[in-house]
C-alpha atoms as a PDB file:
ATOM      1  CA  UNK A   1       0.000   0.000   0.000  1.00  0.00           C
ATOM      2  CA  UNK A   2       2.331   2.541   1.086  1.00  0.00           C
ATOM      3  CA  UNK A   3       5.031   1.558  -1.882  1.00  0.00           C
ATOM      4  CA  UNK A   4       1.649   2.510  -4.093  1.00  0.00           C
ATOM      5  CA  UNK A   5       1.436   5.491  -2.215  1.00  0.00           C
ATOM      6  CA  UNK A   6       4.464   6.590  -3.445  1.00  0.00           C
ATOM      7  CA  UNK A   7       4.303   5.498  -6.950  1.00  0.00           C
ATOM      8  CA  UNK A   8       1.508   7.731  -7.344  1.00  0.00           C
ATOM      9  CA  UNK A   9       2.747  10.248  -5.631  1.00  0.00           C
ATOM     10  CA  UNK A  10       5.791  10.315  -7.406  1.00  0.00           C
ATOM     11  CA  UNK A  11       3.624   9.954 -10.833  1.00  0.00           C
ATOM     12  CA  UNK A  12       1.553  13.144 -10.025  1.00  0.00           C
ATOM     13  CA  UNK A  13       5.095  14.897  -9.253  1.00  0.00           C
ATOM     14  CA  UNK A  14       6.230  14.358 -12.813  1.00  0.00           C
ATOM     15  CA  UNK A  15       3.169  15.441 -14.123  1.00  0.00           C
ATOM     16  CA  UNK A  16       3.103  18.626 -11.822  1.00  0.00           C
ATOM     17  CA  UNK A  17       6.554  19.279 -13.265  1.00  0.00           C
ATOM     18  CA  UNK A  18       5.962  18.728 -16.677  1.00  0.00           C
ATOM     19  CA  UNK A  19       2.655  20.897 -16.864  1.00  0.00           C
ATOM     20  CA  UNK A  20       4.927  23.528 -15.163  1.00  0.00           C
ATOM     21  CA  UNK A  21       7.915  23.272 -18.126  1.00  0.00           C
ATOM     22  CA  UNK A  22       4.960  23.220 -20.837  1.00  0.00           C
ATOM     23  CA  UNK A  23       3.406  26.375 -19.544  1.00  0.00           C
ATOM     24  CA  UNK A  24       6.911  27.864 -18.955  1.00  0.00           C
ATOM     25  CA  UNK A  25       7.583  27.350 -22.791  1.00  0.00           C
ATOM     26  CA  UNK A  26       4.311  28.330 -23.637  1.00  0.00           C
ATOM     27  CA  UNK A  27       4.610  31.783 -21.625  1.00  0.00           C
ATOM     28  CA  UNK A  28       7.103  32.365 -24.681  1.00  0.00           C
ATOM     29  CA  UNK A  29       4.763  32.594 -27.404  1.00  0.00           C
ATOM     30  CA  UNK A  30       1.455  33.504 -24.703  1.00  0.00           C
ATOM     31  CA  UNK A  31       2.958  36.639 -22.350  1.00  0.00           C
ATOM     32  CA  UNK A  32      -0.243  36.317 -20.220  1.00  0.00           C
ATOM     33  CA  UNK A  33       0.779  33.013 -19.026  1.00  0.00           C
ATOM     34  CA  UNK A  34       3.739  34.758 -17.624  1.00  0.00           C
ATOM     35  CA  UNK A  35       2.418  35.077 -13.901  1.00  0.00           C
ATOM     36  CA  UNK A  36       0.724  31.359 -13.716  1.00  0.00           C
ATOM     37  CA  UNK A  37       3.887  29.625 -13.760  1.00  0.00           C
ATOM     38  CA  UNK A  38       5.242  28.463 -10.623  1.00  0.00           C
ATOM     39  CA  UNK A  39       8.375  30.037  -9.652  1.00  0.00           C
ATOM     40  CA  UNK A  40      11.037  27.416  -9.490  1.00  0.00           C
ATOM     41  CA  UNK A  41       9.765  26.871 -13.059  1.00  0.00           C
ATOM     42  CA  UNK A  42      10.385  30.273 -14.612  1.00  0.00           C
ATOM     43  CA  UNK A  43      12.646  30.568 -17.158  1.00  0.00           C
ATOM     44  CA  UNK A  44      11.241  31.607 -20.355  1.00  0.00           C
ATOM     45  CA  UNK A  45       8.342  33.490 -17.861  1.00  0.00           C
ATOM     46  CA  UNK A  46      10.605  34.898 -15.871  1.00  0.00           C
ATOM     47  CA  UNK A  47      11.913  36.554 -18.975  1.00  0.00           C
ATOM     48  CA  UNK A  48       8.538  38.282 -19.866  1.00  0.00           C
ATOM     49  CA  UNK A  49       7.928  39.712 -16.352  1.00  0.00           C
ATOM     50  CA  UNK A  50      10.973  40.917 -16.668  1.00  0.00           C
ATOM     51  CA  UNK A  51      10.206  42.993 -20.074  1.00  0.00           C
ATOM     52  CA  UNK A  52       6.683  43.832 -18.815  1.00  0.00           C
ATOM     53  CA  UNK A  53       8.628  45.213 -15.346  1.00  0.00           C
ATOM     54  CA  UNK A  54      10.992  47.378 -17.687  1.00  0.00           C
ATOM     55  CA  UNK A  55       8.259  48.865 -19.385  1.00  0.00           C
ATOM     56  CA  UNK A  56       5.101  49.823 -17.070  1.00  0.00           C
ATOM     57  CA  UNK A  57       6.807  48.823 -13.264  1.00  0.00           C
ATOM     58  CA  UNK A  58       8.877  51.102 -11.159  1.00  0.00           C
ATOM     59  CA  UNK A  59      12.588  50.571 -12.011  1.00  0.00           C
ATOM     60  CA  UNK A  60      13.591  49.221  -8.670  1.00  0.00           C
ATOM     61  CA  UNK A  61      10.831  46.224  -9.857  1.00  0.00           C
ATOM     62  CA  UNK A  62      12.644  46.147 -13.353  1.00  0.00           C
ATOM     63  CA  UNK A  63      15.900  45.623 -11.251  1.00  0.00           C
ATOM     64  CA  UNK A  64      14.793  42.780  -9.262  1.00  0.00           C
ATOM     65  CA  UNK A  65      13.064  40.739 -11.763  1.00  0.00           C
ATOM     66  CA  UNK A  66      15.641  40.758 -14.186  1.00  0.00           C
ATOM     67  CA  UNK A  67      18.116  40.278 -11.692  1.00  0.00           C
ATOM     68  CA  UNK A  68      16.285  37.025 -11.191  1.00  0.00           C
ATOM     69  CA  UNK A  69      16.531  36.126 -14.646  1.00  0.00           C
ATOM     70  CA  UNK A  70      19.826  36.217 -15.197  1.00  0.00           C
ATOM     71  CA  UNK A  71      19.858  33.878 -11.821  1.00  0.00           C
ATOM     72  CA  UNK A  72      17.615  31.440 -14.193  1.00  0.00           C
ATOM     73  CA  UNK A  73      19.413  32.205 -17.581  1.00  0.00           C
ATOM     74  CA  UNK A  74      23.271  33.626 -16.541  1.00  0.00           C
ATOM     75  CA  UNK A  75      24.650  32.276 -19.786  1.00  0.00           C
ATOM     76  CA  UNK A  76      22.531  34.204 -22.550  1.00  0.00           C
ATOM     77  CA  UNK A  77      23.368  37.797 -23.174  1.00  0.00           C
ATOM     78  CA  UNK A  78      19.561  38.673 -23.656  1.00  0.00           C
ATOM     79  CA  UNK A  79      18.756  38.377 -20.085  1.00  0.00           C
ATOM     80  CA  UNK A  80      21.718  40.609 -19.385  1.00  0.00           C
ATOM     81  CA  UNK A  81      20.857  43.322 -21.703  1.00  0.00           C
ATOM     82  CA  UNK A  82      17.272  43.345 -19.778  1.00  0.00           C
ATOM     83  CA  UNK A  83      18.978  43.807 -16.785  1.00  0.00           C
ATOM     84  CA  UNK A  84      21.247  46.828 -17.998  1.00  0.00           C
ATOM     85  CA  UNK A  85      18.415  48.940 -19.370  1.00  0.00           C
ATOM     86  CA  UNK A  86      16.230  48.068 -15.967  1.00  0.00           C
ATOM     87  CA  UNK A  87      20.036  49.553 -14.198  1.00  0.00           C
ATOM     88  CA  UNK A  88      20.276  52.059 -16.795  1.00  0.00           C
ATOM     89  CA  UNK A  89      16.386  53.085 -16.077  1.00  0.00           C
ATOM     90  CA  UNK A  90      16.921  53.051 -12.231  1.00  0.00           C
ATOM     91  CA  UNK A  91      19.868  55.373 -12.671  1.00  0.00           C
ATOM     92  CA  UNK A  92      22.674  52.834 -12.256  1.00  0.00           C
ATOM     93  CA  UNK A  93      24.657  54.096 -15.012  1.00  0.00           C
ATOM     94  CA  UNK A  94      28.232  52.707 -13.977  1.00  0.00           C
ATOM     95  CA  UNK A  95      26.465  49.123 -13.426  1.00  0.00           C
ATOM     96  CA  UNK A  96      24.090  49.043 -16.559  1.00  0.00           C
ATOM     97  CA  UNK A  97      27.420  50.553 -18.771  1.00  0.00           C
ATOM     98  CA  UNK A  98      29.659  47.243 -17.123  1.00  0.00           C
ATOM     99  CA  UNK A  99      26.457  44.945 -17.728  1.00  0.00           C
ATOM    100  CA  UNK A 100      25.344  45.847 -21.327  1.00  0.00           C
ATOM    101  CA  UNK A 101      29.441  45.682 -21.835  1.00  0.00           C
ATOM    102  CA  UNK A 102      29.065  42.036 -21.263  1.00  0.00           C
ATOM    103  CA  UNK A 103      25.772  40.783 -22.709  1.00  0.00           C
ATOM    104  CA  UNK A 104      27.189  42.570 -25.555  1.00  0.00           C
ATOM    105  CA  UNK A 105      30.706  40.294 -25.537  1.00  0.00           C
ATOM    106  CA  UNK A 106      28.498  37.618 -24.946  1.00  0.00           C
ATOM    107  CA  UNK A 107      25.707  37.499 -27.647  1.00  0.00           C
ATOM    108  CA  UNK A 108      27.029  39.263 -30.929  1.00  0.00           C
ATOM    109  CA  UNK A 109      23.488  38.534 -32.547  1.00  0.00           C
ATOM    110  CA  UNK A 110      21.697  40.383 -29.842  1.00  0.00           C
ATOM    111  CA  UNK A 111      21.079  43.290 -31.955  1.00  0.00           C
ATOM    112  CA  UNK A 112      19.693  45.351 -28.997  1.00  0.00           C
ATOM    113  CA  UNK A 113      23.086  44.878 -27.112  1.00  0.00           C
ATOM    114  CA  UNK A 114      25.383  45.620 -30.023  1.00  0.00           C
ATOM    115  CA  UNK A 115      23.561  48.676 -30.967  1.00  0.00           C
ATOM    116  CA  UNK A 116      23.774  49.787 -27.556  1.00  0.00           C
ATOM    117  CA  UNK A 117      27.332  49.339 -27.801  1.00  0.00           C
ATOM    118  CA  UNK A 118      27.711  50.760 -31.044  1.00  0.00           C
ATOM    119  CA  UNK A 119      26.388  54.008 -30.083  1.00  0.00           C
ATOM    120  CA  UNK A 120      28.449  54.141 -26.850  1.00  0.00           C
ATOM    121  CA  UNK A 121      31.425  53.630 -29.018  1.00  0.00           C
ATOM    122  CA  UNK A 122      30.315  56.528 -31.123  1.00  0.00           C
ATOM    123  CA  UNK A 123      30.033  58.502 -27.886  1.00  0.00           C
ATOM    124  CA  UNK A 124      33.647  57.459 -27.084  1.00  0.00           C
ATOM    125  CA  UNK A 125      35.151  58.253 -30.127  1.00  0.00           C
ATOM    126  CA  UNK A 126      36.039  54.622 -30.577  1.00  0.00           C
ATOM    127  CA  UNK A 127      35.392  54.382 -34.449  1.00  0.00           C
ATOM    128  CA  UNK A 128      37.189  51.091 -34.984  1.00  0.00           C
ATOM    129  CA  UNK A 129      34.765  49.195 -31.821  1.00  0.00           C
ATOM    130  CA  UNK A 130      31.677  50.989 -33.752  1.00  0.00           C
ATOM    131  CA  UNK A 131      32.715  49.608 -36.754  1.00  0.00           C
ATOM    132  CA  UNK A 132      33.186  46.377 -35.003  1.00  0.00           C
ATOM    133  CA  UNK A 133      29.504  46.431 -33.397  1.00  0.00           C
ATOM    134  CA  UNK A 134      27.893  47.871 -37.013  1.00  0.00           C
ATOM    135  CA  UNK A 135      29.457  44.475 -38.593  1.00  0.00           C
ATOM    136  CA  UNK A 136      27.916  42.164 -36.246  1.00  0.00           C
ATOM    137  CA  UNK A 137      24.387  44.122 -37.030  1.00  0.00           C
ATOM    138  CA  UNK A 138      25.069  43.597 -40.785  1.00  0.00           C
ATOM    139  CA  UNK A 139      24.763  40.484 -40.817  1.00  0.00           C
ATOM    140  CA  UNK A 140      21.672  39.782 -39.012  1.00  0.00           C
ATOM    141  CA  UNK A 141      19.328  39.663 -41.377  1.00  0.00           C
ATOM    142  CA  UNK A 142      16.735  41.269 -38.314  1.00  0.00           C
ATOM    143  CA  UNK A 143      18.670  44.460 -38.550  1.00  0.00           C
ATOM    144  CA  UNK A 144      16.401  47.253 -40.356  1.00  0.00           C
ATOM    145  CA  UNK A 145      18.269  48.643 -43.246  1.00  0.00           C
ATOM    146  CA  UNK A 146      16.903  52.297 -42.095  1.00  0.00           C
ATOM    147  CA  UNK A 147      19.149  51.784 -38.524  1.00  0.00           C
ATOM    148  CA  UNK A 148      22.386  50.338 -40.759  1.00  0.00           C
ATOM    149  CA  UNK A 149      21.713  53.805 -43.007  1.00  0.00           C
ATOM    150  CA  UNK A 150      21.531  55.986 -39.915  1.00  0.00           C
ATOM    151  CA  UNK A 151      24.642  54.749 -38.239  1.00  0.00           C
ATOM    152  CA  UNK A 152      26.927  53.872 -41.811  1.00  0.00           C
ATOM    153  CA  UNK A 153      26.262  57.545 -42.517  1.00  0.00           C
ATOM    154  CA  UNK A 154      27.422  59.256 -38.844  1.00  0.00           C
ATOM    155  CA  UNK A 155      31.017  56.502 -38.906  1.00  0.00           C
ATOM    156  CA  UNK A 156      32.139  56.598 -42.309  1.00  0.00           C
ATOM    157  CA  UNK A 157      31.650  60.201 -43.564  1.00  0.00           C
ATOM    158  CA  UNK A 158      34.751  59.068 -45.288  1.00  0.00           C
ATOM    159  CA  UNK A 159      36.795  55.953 -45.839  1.00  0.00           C
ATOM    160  CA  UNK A 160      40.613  57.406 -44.464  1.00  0.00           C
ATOM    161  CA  UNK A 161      38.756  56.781 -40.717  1.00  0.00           C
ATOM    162  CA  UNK A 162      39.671  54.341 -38.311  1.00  0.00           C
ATOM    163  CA  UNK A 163      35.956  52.987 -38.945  1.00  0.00           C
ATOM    164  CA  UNK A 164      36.026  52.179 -42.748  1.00  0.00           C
ATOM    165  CA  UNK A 165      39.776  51.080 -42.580  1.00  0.00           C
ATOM    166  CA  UNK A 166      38.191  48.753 -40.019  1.00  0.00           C
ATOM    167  CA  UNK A 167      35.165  47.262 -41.537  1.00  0.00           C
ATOM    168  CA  UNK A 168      38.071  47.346 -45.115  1.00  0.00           C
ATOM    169  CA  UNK A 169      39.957  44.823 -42.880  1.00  0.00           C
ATOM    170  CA  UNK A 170      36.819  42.915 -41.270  1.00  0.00           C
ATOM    171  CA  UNK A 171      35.329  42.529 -45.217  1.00  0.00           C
ATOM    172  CA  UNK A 172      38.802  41.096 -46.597  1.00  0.00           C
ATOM    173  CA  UNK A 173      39.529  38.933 -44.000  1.00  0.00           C
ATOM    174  CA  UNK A 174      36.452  36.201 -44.426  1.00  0.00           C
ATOM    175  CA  UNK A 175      36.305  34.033 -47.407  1.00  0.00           C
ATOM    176  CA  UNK A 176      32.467  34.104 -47.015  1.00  0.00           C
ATOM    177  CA  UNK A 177      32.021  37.903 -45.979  1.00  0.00           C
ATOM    178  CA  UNK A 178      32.645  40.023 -49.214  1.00  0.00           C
ATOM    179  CA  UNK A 179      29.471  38.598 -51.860  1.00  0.00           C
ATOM    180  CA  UNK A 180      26.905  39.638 -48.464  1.00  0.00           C
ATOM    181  CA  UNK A 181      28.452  42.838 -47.898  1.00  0.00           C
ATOM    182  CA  UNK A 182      28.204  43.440 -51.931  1.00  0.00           C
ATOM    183  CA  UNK A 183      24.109  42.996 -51.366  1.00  0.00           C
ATOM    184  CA  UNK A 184      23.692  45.148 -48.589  1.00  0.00           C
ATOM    185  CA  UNK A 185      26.219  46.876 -48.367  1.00  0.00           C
ATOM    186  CA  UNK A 186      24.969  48.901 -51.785  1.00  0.00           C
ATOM    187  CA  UNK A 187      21.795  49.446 -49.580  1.00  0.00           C
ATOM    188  CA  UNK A 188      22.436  50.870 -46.786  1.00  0.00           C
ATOM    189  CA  UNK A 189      25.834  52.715 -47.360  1.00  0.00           C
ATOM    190  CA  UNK A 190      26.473  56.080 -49.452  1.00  0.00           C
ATOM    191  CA  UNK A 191      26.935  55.038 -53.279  1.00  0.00           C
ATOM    192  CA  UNK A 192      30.448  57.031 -53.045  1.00  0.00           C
ATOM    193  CA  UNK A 193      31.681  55.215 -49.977  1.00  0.00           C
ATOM    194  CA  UNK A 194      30.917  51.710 -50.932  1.00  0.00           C
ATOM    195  CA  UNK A 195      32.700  52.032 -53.602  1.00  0.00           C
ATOM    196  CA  UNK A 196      35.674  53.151 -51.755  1.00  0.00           C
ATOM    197  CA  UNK A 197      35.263  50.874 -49.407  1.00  0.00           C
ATOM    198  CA  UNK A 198      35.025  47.459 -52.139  1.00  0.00           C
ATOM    199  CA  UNK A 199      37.685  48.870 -53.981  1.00  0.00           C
ATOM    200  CA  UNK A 200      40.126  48.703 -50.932  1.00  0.00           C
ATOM    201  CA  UNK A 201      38.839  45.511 -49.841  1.00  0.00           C
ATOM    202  CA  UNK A 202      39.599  44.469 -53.262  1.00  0.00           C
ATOM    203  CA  UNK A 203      42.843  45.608 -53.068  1.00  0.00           C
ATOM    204  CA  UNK A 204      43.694  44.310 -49.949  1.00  0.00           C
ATOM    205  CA  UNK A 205      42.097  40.975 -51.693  1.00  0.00           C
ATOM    206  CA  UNK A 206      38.874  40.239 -50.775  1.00  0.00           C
ATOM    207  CA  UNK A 207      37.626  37.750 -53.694  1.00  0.00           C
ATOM    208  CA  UNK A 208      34.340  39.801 -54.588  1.00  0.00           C
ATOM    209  CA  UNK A 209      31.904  37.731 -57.227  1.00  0.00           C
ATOM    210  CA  UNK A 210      32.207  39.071 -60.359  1.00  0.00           C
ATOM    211  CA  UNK A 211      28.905  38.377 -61.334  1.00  0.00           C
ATOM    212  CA  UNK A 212      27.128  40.579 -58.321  1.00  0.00           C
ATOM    213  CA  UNK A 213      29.848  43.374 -59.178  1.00  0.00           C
ATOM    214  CA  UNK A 214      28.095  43.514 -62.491  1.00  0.00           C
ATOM    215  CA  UNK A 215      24.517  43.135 -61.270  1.00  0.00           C
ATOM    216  CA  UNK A 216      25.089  45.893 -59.148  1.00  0.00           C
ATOM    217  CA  UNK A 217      26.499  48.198 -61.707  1.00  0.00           C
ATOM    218  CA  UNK A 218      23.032  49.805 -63.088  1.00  0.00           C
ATOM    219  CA  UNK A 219      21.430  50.244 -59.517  1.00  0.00           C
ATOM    220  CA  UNK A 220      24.746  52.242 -58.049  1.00  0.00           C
ATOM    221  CA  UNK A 221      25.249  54.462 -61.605  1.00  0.00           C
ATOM    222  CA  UNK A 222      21.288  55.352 -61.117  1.00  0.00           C
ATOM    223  CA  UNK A 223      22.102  56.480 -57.379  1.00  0.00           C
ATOM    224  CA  UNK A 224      25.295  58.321 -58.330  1.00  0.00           C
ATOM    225  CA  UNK A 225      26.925  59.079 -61.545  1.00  0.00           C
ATOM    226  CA  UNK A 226      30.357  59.245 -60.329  1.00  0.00           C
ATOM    227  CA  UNK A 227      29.963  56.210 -58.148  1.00  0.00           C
ATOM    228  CA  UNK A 228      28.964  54.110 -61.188  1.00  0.00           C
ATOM    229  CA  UNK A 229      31.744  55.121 -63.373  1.00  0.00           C
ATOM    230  CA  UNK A 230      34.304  54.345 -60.769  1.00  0.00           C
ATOM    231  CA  UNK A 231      32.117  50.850 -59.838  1.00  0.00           C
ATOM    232  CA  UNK A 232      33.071  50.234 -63.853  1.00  0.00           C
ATOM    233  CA  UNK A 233      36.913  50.806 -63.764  1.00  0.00           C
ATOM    234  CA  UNK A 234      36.445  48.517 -59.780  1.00  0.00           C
ATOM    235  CA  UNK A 235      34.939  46.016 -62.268  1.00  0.00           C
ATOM    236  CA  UNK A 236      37.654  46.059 -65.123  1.00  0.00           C
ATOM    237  CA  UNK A 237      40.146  45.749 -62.585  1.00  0.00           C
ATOM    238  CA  UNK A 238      38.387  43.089 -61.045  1.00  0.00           C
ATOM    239  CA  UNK A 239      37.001  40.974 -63.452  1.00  0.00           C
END
């Protein structure tokens, strides 16, 4: 009887546990759920009462709840970027500066933390870090073009800079890197300086597909005259 006892026991445990995990994970795509889940089971909830804290609760709430998550989650850099801007909202500058420092070292495809970063390195003067931080929102493919045009257009203003030398050296350096820069880079940067900017990474010998360089040709000469003519001598060369 009693070793029945237990078995049950032990079989409504599991399934206590398991609803628990299911509504956790369910929180995710269902917010609302957020505040049903039992505490020791909050991991993906704990991470929406966290975001709901940071944007309607005081900040010292915002501190505490996504202090908790990062005691849930420590090794994604999401749950540390929540906590800097509930730091950075509760006027713990000095903390949410060292936190968002390391969410952002930690999760280079959180575009939140690198654009944070990316600014602050602006801020700094640091044009070779913001170059850095603009590459690693490049190639998310989340990234709005309209935030890549904002910030291309306040760090390279020219291509002698520390920032285009930078991103020159980050684009010839990776076999895979150049053709994706070539398609969005001709987007979101200045018609003049991407074609600075391919023609040194060419030089410095980035292997650029000749067949984008030419399928890129009319778009660039409609932009900018002058870009388009020297995109045609960057092609000869090239090709």
């Amino acid at each position: 009887m009693i070793g029945k006892m237990i078995w049950y026991a032990a079989i409504l445990l599991i399934g206590a546990v398991t609803t628990a995990v299911q509504l956790d994970r369910q929180s995710a795509a269902t917010p609302t759920l957020a505040e049903f889940v039992p505490k020791p089971a909050r991991g993906f909830a704990q991470a929406q009462l966290a975001a709901r804290a940071l944007q309607s609760g005081p900040s010292e709430l915002a501190v505490k709840e996504a202090e908790l998550l990062v005691e849930r989650r420590p090794i994604p850099a999401e749950p540390l970027r929540l906590l800097a801007q509930a730091k950075f909202s509760a006027g713990q500058s000095e903390a949410g500066l060292l936190t968002i420092q390391i969410a952002a070292r930690r999760g280079w495809r959180d575009p939140a933390a690198q654009e944070t970063m990316l600014r602050l390195a602006i801020a700094a003067g640091d044009e070779a870090e913001a170059a850095r931080r603009y590459t690693a929102l490049f190639l998310q493919s989340g990234t709005q073009d309209a935030l890549l045009v904002e910030l291309g257009a306040t760090l390279f203003e020219t291509t002698d800079g520390p920032a285009a030398r930078t991103l020159i050296e980050i684009v010839s350096a990776n076999d895979r890197w150049p053709d994706t820069f070539l398609r969005r880079g001709q987007r979101v940067l200045r018609p003049g300086t991407f074609v600075e900017i391919v023609g040194e990474a060419a030089w410095h010998g980035a292997d650029f597909s000749c067949e984008i360089l030419i399928d890129l040709g009319p778009s660039l000469t409609r932009r900018d005259t002058t870009a388009g003519k020297k995109w045609t001598e960057l092609m000869q060369k090239h090709c």
